[in-house]
N, C-alpha and C. Protein backbone atom coordinates (compact mmCIF):
# COMPACT_ATOMS: atom_id res chain seq x y z
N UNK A 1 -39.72 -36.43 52.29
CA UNK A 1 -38.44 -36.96 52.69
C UNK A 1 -38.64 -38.30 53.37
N UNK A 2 -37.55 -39.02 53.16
CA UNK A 2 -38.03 -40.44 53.95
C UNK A 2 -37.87 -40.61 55.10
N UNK A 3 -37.33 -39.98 56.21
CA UNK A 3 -37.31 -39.77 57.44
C UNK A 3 -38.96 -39.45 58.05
N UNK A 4 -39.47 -38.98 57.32
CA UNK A 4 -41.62 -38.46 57.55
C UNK A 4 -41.91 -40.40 57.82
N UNK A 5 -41.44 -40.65 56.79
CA UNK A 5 -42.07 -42.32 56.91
C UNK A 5 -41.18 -43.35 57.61
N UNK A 6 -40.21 -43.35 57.93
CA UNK A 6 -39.35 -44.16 58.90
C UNK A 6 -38.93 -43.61 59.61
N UNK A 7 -39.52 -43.68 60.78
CA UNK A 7 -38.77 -43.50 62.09
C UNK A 7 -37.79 -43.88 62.88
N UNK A 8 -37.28 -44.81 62.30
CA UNK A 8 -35.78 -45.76 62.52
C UNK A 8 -35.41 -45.22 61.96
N UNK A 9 -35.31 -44.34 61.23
CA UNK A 9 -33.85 -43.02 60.46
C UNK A 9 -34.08 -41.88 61.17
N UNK A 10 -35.21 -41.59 62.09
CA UNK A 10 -34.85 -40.30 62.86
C UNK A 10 -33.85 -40.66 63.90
N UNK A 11 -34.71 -42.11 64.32
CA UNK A 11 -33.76 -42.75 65.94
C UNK A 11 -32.67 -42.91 65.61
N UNK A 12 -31.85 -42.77 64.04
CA UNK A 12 -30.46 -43.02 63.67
C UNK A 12 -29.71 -41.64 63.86
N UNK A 13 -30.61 -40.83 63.35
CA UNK A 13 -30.28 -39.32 63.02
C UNK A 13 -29.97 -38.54 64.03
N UNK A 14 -30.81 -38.90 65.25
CA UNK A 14 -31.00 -38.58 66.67
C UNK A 14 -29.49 -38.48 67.33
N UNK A 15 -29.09 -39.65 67.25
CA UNK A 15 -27.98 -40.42 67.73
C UNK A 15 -26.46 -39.54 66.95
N UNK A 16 -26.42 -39.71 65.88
CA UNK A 16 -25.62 -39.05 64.90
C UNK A 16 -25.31 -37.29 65.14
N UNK A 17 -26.81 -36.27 65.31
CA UNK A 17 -26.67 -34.87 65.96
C UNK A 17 -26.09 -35.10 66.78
N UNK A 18 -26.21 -35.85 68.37
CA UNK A 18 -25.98 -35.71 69.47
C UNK A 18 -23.97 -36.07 69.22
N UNK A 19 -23.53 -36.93 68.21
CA UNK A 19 -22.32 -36.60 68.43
C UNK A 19 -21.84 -35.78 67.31
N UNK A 20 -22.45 -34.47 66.86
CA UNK A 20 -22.15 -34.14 65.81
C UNK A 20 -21.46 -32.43 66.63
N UNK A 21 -22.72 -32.86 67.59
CA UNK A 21 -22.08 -31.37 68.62
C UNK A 21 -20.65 -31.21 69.11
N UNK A 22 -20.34 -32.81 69.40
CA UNK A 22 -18.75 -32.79 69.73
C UNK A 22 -17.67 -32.49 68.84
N UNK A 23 -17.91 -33.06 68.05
CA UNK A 23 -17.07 -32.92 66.60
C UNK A 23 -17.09 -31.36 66.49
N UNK A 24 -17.75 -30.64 66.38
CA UNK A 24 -18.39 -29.81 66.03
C UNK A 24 -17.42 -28.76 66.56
N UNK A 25 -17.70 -28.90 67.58
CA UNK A 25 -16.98 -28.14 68.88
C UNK A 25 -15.43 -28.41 68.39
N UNK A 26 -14.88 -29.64 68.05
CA UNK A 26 -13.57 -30.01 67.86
C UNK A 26 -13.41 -28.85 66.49
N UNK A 27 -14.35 -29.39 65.83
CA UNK A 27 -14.02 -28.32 64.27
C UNK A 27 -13.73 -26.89 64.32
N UNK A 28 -14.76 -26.46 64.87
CA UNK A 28 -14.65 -24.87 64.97
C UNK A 28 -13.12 -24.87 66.36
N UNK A 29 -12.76 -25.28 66.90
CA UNK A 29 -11.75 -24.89 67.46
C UNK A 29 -10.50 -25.19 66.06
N UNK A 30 -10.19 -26.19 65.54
CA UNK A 30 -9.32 -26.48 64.64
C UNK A 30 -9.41 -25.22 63.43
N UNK A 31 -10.70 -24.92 63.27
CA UNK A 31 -10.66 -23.98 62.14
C UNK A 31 -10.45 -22.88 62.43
N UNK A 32 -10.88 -22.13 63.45
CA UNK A 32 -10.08 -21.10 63.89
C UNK A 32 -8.68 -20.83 63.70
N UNK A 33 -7.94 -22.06 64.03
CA UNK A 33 -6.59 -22.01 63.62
C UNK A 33 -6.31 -21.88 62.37
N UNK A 34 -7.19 -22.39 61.45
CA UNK A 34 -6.63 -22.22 60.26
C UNK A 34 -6.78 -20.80 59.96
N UNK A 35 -7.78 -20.50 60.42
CA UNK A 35 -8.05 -18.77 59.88
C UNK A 35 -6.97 -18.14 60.66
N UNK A 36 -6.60 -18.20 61.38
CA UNK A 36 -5.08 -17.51 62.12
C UNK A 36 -4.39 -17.83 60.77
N UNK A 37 -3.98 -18.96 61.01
CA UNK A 37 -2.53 -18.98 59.97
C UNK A 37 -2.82 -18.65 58.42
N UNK A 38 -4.00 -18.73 57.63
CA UNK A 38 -3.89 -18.00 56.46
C UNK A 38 -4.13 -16.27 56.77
N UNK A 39 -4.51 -16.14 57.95
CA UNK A 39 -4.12 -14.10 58.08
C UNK A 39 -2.82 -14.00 58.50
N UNK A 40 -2.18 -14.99 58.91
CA UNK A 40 -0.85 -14.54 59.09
C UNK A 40 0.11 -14.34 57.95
N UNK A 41 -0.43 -15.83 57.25
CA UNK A 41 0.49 -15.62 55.69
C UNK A 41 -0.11 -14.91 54.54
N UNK A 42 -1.18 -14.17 55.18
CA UNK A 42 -1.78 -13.59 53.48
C UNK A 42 -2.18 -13.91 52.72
N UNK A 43 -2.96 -14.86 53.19
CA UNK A 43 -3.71 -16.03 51.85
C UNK A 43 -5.54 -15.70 52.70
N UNK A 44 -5.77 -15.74 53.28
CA UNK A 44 -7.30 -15.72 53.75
C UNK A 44 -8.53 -15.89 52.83
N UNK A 45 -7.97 -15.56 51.36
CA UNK A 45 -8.64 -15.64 50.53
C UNK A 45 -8.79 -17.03 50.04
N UNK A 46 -7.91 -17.87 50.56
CA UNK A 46 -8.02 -19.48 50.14
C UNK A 46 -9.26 -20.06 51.36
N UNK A 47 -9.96 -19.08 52.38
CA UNK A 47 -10.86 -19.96 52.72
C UNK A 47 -12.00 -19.63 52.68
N UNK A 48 -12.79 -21.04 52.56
CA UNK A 48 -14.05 -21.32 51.63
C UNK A 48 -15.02 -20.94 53.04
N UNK A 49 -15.58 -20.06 53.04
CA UNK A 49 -16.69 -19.54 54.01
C UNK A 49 -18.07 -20.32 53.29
N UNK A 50 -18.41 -20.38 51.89
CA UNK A 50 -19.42 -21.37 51.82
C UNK A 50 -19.68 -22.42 52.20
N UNK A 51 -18.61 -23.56 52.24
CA UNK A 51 -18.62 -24.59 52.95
C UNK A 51 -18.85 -24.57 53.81
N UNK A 52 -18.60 -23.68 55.46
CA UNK A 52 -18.54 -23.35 56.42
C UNK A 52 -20.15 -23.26 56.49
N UNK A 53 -21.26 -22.52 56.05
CA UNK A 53 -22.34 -22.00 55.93
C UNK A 53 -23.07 -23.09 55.25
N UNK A 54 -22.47 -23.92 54.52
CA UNK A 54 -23.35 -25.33 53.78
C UNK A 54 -23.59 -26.03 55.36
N UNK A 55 -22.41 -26.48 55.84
CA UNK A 55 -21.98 -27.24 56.95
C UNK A 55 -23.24 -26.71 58.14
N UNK A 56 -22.92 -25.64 58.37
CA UNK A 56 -24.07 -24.99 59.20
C UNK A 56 -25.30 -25.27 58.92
N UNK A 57 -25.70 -25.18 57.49
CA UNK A 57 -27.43 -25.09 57.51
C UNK A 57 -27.76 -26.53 57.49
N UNK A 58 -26.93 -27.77 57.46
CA UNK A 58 -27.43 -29.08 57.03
C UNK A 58 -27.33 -29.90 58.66
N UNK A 59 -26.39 -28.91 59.64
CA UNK A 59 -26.52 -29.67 61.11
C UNK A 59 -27.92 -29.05 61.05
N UNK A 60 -28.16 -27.78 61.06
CA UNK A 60 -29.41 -27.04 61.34
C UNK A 60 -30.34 -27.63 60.83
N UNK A 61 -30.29 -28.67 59.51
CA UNK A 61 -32.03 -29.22 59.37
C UNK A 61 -31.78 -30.29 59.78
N UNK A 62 -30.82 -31.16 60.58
CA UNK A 62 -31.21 -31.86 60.84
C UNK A 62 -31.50 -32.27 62.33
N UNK A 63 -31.12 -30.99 62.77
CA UNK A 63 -31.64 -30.90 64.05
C UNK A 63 -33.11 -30.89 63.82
N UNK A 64 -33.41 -29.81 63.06
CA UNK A 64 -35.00 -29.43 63.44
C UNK A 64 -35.56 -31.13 62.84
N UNK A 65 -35.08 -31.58 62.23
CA UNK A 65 -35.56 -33.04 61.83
C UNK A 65 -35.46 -33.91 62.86
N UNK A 66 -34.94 -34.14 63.84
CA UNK A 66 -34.73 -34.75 65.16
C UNK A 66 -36.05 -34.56 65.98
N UNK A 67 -35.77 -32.89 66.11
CA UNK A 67 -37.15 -32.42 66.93
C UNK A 67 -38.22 -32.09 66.79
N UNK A 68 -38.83 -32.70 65.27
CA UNK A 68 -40.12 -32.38 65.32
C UNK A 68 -41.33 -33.35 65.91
C-alpha cells in the first residue's frame, strides 16, 4: 500500500481519523433516527446494514494504519 512508503499520507490520514470520530459520532446519532422512523413506518427493510459494516471496517483500517 502506498501509505508503507509515504509518510506524508499517514500524517494526512492521521489528521482525517481524528475528525472522522466527530462525524462519526454525528452519524450514528442521525442514523439511529432513521432506524426509528423506518420501524415506525414498516419499511426497515429499506436499510442497508452492509454499508453500515463497509463504513465500519474502512474507519477500522485506517485507524490501525495511523497506529502502526
Amino acid at each position: 500500500m502506498r501509505f508503507e512508503t509515504e509518510l506524508k499520507l499517514v500524517a494526512q490520514l492521521s489528521f482525517i481519523v481524528d475528525e472522522v470520530d466527530e462525524i462519526w459520532t454525528e452519524f450514528t446519532t442521525e442514523n439511529d433516527m432513521v432506524i426509528d422512523c423506518l420501524v415506525d413506518l414498516g419499511r426497515e427493510s429499506e436499510y442497508f446494514i452492509d454499508q453500515i459494516a463497509q463504513l465500519c471496517d474502512l474507519i477500522s483500517l485506517s485507524r490501525a494504519i495511523v497506529n502502526r
